[in-house]
N, C-alpha and C. Protein backbone atom coordinates (compact mmCIF):
# COMPACT_ATOMS: atom_id res chain seq x y z
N UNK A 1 -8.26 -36.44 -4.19
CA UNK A 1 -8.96 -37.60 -3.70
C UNK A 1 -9.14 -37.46 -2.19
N UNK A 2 -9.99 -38.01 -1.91
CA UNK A 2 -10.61 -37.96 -0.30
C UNK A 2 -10.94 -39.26 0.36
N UNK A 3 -9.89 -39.92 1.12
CA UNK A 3 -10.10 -41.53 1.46
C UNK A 3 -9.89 -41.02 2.72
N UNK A 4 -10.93 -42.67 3.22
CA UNK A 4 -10.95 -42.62 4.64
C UNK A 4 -9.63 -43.87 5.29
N UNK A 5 -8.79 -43.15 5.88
CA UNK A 5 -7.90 -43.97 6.58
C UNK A 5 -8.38 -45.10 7.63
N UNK A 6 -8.17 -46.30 6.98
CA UNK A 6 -8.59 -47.56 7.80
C UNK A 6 -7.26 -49.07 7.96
N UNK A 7 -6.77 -48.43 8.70
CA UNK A 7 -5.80 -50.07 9.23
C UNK A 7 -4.50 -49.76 8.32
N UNK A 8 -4.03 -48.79 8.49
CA UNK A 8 -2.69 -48.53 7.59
C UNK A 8 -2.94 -48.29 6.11
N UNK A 9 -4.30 -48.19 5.89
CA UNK A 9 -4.50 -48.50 4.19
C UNK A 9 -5.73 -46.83 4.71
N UNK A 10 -5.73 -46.51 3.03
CA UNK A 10 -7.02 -45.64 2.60
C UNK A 10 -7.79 -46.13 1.59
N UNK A 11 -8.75 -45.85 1.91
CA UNK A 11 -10.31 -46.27 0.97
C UNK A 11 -10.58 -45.41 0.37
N UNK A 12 -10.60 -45.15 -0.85
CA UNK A 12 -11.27 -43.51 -1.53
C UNK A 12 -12.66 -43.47 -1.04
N UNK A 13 -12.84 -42.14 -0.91
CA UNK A 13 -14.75 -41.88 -1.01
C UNK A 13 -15.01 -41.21 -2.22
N UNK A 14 -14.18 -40.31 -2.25
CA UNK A 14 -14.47 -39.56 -3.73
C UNK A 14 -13.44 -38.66 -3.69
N UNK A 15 -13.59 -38.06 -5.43
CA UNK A 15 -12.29 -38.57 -6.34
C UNK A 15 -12.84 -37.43 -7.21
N UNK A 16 -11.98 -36.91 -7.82
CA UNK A 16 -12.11 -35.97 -8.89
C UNK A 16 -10.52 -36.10 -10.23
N UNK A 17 -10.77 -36.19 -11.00
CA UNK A 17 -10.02 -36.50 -12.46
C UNK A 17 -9.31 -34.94 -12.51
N UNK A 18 -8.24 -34.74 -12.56
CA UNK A 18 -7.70 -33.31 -13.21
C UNK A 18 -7.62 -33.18 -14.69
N UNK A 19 -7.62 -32.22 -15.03
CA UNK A 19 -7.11 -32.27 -16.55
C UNK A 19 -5.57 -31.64 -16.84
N UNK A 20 -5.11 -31.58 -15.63
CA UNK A 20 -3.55 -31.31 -15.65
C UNK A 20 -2.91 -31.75 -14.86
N UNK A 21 -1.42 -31.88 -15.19
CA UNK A 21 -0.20 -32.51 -13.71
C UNK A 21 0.14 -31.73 -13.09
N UNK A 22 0.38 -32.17 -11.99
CA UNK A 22 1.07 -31.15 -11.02
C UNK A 22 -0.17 -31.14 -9.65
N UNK A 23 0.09 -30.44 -8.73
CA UNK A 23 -1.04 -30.57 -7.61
C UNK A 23 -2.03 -29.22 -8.05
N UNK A 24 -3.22 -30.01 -7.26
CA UNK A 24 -4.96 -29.16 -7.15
C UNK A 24 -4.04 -28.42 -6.91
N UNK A 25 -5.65 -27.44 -7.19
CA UNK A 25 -5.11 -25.85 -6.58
C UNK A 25 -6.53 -25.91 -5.69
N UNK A 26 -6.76 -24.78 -4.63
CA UNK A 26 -7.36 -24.60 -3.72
C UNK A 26 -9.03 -24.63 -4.37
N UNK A 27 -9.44 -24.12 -5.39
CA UNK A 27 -10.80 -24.42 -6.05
C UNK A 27 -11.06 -26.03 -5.91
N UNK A 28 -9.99 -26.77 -6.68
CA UNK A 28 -10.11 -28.20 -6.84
C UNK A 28 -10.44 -29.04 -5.85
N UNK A 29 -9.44 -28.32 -4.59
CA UNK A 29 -9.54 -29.35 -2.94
C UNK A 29 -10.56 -28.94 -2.97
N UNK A 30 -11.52 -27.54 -2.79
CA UNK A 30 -12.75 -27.46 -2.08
C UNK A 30 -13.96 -28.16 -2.82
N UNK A 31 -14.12 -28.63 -3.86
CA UNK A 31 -14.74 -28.84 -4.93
C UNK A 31 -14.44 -30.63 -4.47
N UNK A 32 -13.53 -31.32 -3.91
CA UNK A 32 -13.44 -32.37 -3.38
C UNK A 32 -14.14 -32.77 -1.73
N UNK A 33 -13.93 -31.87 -1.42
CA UNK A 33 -14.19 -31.57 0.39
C UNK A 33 -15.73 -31.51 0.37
N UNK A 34 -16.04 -30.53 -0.16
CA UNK A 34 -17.31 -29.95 0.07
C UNK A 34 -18.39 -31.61 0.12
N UNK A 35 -18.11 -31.95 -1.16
CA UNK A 35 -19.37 -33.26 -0.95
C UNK A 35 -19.26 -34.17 0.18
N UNK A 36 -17.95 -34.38 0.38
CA UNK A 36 -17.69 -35.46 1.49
C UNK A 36 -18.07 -34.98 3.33
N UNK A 37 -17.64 -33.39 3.41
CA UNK A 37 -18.60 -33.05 4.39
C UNK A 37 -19.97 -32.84 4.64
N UNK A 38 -20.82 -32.71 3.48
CA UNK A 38 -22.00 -32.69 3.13
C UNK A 38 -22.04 -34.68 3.80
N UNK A 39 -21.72 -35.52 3.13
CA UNK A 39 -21.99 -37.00 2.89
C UNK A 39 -21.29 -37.48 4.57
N UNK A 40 -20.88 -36.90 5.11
CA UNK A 40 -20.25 -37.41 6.39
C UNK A 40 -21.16 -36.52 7.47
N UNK A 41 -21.87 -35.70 7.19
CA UNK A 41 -22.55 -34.53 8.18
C UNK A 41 -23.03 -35.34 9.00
N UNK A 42 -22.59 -34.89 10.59
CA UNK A 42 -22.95 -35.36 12.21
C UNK A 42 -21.74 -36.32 12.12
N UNK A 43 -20.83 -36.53 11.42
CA UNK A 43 -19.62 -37.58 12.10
C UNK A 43 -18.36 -36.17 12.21
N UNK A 44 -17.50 -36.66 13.07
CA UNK A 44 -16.64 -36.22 13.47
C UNK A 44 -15.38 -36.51 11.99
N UNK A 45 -14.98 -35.28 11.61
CA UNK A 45 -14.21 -35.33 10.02
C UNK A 45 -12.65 -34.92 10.44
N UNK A 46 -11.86 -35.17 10.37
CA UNK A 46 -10.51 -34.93 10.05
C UNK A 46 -9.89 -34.95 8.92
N UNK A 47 -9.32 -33.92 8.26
CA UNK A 47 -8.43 -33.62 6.93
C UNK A 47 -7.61 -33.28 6.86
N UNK A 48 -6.58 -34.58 6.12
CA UNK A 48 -4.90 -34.12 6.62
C UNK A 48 -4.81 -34.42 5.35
N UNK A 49 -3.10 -33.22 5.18
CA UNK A 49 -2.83 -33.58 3.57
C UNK A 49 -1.46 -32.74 4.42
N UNK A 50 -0.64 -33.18 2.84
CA UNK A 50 0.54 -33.12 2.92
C UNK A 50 1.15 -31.70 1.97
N UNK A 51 2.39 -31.49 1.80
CA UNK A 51 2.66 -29.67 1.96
C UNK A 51 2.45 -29.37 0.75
N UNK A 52 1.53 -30.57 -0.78
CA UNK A 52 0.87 -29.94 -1.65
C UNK A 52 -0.03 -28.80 -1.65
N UNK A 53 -0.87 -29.44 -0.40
CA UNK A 53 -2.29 -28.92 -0.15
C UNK A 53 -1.84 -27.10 -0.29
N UNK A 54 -3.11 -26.06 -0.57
CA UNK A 54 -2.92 -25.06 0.01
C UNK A 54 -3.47 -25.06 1.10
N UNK A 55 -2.60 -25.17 2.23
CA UNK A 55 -3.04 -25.31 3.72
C UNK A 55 -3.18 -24.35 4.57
N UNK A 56 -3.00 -23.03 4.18
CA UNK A 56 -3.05 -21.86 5.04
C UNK A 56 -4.56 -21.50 4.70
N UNK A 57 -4.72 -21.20 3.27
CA UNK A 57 -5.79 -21.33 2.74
C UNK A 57 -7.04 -21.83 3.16
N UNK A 58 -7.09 -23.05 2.97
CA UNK A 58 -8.03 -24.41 3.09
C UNK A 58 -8.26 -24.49 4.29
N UNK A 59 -7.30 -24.35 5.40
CA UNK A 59 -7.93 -24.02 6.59
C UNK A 59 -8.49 -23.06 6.84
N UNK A 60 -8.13 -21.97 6.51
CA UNK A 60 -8.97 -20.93 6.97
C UNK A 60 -10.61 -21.00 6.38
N UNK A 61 -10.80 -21.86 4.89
CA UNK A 61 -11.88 -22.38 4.56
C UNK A 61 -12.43 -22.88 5.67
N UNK A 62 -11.93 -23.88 5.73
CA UNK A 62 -12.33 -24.81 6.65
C UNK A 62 -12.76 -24.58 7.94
N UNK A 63 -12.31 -23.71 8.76
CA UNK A 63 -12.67 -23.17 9.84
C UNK A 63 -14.27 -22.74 9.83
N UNK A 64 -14.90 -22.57 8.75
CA UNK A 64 -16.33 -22.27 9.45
C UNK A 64 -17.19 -23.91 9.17
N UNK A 65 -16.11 -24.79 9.29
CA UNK A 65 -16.80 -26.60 9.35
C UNK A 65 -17.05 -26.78 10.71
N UNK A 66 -15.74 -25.75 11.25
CA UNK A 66 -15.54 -26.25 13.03
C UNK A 66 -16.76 -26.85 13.58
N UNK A 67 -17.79 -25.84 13.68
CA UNK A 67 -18.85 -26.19 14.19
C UNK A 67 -19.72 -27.71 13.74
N UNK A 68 -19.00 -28.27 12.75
CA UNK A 68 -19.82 -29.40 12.21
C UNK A 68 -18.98 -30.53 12.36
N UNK A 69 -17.81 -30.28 13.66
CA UNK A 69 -16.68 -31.10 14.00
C UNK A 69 -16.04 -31.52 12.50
N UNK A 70 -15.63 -30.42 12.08
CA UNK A 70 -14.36 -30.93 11.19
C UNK A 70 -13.38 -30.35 11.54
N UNK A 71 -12.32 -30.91 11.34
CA UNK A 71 -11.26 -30.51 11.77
C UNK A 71 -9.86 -31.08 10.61
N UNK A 72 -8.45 -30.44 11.17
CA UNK A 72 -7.43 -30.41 9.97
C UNK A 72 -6.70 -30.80 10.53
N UNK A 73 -5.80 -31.71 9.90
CA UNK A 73 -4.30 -31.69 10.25
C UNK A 73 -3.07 -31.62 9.09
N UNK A 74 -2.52 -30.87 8.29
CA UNK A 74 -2.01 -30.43 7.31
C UNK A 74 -0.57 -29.89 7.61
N UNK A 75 0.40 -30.90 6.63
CA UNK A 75 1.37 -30.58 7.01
C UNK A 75 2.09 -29.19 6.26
N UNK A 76 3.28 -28.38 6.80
CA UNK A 76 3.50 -27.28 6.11
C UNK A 76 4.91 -27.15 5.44
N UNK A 77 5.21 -26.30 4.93
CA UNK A 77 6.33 -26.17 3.99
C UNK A 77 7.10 -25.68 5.15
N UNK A 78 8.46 -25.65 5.23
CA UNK A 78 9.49 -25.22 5.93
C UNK A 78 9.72 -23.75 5.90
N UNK A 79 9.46 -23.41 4.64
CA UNK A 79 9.31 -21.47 4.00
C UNK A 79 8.32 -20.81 4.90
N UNK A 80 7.21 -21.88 5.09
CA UNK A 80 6.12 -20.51 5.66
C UNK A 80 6.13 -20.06 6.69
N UNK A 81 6.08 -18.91 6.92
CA UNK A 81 6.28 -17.46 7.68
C UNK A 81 4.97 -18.01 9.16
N UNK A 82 6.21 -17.66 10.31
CA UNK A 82 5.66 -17.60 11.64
C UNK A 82 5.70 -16.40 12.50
N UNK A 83 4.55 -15.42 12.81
CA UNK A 83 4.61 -14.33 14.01
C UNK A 83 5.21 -14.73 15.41
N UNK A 84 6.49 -14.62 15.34
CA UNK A 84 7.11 -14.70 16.39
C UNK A 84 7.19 -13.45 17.50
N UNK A 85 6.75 -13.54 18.44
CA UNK A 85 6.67 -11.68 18.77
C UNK A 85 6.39 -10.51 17.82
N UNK A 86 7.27 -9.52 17.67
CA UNK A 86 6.65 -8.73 16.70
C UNK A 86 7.54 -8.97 15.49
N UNK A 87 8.37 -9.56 14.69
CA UNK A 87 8.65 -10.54 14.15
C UNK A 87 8.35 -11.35 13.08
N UNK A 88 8.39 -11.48 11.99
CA UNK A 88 8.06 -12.97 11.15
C UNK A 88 9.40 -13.78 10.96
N UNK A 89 8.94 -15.31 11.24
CA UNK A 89 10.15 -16.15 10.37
C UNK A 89 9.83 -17.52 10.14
N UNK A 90 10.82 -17.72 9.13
CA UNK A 90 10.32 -19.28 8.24
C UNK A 90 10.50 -20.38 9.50
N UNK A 91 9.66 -21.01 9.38
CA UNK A 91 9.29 -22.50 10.41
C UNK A 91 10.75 -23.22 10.34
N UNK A 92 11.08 -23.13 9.46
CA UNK A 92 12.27 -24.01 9.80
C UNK A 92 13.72 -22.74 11.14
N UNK A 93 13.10 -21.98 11.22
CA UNK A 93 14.32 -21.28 12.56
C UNK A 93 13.68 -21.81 13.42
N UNK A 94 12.13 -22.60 13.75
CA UNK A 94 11.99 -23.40 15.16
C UNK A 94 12.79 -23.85 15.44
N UNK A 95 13.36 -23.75 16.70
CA UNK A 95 13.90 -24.95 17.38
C UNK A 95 13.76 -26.27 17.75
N UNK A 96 13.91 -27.29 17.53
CA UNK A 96 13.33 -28.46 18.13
C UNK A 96 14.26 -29.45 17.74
N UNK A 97 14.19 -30.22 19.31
CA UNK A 97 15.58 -31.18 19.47
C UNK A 97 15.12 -32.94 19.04
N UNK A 98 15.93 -33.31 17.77
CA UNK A 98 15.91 -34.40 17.94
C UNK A 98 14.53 -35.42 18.86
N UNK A 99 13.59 -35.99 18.82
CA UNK A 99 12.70 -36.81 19.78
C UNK A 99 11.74 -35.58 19.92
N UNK A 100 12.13 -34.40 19.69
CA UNK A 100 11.10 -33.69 21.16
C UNK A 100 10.05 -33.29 19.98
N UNK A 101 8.69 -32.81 20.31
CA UNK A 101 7.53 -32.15 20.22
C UNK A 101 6.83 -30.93 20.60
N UNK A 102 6.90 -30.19 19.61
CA UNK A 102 6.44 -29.13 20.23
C UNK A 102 5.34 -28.21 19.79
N UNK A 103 3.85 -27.84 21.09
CA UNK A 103 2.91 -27.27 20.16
C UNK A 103 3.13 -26.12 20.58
N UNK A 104 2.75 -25.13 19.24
CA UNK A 104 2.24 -23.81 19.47
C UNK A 104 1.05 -23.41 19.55
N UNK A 105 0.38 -23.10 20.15
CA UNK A 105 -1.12 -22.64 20.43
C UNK A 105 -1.46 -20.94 19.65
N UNK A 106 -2.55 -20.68 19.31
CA UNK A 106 -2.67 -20.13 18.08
C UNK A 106 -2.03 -19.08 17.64
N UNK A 107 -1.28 -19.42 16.91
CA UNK A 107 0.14 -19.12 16.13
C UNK A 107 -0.55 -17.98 14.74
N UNK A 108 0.28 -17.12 14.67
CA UNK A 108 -0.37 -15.95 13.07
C UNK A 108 0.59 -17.33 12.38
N UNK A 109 -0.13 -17.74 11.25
CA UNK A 109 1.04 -17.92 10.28
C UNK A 109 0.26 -17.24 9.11
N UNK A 110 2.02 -17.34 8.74
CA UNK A 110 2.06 -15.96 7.14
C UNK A 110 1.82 -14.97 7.44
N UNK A 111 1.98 -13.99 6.55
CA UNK A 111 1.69 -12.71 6.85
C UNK A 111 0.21 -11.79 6.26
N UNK A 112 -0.61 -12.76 5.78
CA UNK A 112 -1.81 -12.32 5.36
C UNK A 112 -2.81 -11.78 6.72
N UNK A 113 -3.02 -10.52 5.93
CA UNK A 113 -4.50 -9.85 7.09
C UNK A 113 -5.32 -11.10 7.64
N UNK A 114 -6.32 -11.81 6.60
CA UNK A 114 -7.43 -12.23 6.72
C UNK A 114 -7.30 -13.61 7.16
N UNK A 115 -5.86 -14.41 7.44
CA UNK A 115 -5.57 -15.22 7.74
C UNK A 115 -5.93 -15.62 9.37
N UNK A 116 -6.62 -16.61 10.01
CA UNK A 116 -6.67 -16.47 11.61
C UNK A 116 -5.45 -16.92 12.21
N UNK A 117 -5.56 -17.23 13.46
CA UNK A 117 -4.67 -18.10 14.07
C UNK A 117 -4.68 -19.58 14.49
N UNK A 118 -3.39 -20.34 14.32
CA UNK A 118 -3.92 -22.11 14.57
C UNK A 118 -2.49 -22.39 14.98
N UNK A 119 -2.89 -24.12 15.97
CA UNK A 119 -1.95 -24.00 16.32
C UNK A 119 -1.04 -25.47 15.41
N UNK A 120 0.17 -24.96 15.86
CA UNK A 120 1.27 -25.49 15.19
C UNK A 120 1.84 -26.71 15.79
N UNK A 121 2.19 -27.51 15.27
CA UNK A 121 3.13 -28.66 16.05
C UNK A 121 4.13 -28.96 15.08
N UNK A 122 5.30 -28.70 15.85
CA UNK A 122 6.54 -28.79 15.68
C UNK A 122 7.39 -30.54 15.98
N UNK A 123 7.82 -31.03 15.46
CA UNK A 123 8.04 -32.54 15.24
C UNK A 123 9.20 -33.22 14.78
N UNK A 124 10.23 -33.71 15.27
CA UNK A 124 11.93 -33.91 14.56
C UNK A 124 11.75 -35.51 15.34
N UNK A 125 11.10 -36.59 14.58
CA UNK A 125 11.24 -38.13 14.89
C UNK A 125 12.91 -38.47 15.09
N UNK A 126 13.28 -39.33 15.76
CA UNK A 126 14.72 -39.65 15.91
C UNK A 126 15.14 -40.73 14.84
N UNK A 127 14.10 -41.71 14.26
CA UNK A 127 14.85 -42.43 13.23
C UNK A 127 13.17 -43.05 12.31
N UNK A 128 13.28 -42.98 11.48
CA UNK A 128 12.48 -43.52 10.62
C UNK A 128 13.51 -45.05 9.84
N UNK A 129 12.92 -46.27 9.72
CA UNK A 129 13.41 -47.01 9.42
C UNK A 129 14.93 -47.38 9.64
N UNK A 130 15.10 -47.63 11.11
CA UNK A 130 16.61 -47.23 11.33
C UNK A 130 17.34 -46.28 11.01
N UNK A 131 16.74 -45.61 9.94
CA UNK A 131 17.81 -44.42 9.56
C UNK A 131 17.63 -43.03 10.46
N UNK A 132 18.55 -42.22 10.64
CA UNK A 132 17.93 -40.62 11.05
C UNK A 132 17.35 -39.99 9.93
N UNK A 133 16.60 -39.28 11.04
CA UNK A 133 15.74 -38.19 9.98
C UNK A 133 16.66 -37.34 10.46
N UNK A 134 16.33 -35.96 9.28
CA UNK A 134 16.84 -35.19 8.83
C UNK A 134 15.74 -33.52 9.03
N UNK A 135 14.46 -34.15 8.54
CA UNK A 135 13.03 -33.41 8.21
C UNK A 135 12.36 -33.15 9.87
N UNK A 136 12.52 -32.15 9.76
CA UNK A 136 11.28 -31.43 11.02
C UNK A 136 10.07 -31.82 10.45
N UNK A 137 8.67 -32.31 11.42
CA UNK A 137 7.20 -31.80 10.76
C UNK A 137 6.82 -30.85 11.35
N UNK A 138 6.37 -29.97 10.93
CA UNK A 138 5.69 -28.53 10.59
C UNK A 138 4.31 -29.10 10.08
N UNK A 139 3.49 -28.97 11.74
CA UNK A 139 2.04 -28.99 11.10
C UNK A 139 1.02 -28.40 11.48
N UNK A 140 -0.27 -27.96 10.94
CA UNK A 140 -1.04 -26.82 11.06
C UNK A 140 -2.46 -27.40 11.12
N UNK A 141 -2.93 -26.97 12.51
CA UNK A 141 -3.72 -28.02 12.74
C UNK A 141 -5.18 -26.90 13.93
N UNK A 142 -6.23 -27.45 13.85
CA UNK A 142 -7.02 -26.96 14.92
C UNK A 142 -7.75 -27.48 16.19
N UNK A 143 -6.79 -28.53 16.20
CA UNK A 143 -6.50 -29.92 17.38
C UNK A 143 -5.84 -29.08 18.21
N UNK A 144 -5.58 -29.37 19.87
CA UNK A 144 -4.84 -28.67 20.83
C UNK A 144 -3.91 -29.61 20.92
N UNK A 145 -4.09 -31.32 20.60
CA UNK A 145 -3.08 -32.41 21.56
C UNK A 145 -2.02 -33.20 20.52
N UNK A 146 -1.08 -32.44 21.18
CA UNK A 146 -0.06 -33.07 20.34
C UNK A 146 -0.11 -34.05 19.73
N UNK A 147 -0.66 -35.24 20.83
CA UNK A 147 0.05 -36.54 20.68
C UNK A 147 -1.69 -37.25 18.96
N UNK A 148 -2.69 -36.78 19.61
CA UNK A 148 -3.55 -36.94 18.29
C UNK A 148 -3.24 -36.16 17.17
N UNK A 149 -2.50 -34.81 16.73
CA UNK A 149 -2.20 -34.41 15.62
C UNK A 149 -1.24 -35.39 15.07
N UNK A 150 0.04 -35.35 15.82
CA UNK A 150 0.88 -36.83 15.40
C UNK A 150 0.71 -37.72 14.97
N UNK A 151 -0.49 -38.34 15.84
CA UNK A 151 -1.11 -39.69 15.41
C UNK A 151 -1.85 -39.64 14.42
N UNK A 152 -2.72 -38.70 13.94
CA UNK A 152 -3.28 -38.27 12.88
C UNK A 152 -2.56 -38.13 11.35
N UNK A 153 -1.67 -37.45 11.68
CA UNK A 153 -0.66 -36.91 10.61
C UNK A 153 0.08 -38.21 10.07
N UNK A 154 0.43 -39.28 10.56
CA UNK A 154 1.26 -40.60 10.51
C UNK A 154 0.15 -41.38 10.06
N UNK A 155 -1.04 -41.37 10.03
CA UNK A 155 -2.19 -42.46 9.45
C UNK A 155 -2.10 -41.65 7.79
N UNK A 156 -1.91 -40.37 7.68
CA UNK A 156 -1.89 -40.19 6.40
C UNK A 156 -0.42 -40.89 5.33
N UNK A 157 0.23 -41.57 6.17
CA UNK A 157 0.78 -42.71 5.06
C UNK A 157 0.12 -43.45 4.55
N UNK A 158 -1.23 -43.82 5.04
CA UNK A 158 -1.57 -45.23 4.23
C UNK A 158 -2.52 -44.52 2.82
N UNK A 159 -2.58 -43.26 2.94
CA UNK A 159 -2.62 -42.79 1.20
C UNK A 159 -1.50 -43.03 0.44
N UNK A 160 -0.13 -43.26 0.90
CA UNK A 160 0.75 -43.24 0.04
C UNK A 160 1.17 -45.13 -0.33
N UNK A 161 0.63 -45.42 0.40
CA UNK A 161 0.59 -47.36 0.12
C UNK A 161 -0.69 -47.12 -0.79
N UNK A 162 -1.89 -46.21 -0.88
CA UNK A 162 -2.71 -46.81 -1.35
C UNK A 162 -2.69 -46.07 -2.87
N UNK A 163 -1.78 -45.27 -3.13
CA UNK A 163 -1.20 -44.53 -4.36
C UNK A 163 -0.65 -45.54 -4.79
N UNK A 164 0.61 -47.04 -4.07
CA UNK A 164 1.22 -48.10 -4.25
C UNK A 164 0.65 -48.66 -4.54
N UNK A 165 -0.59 -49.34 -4.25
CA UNK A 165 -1.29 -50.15 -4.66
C UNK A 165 -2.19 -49.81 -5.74
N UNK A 166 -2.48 -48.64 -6.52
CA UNK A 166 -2.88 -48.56 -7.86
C UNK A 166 -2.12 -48.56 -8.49
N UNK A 167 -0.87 -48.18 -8.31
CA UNK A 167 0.12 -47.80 -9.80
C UNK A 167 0.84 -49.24 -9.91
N UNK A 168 0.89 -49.63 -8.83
CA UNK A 168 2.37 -50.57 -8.61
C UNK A 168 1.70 -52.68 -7.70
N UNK A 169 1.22 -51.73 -7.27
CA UNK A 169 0.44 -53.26 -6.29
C UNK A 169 -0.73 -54.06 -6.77
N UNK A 170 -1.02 -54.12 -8.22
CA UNK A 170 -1.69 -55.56 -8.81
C UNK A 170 -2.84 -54.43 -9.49
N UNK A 171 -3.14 -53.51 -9.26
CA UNK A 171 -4.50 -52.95 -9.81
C UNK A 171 -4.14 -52.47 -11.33
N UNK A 172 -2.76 -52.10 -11.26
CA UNK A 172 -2.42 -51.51 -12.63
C UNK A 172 -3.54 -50.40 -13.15
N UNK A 173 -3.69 -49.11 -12.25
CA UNK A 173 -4.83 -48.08 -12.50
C UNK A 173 -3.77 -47.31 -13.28
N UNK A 174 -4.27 -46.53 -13.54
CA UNK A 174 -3.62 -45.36 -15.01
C UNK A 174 -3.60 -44.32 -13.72
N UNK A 175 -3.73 -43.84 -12.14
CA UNK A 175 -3.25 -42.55 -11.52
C UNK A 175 -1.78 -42.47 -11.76
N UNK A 176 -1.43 -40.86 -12.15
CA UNK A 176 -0.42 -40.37 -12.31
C UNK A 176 -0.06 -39.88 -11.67
């Protein structure tokens, strides 16, 4: 599904039915994307998804939108592989303290040839709902500014209220 984030909530634009559980696979997202950048062409697009997505992938799709101002913000798995000098290692050996933020500017991730470079922001919030976090964000993005990938990446909660509000919040929809 492809909603536009408005006021803590998402609006679907369009929507595609699976015929199986479990998350799209990379055919499926593009097969979702494609119309909505077509149907949004000359507005400025942002696409954030969470560490279902195939995001190493899909961006690198995505990268020839650049020019049609689209852009990503996609969060990543803790496993996937960072060119650290000459070097690979899993995102989670970043360092990052408690509060702090940190970008990497265009970063190899994974170890695929054909893969480009993007940069990374590194992210450890100090408390979510009074409680501590625990979870680094690891996110993969072709934004330079921290503070809008962040802000970006945190509006993609109101897909998960608006997942609440079909299953659970009065609509009683059949999404699984």
């Amino acid at each position: 599904m492809i909603s536009l984030a408005w006021k803590k909530r998402a609006i679907p634009l369009y929507w595609k039915i699976l015929t199986h559980k479990g998350a799209s696979n990379l055919t499926e997202q593009k097969a979702v994307i494609r119309p909505v950048i077509r149907l949004l062409k000359g507005q400025k697009i942002i696409i954030t998804a969470d560490r279902e997505f195939h995001s190493i992938f899909l961006s690198h799709w995505l990268k020839k939108y650049q020019k049609l101002d689209v852009y990503f913000v996609f969060r990543q798995k803790k496993s996937t592989m960072i060119k650290r000098g000459k070097k690979y290692c899993n995102l989670s050996e970043l360092k990052v303290n408690v509060g702090e933020t940190k970008l990497f500017l265009n970063q190899k991730i994974t170890k695929m040839l054909k893969v480009k470079t993007y940069n990374l922001l590194v992210y450890k919030k100090q408390k979510y709902r009074q409680k501590s976090v625990l979870d680094k964000w690891y996110i993969l993005s072709n934004l330079s500014s921290p503070e809008k990938i962040k802000k970006i990446y945190s509006q993609r909660m109101g897909i998960e209220a608006m997942f609440k509000d079909y299953k659970t919040g009065g609509y009683n929809s059949c999404i699984s």
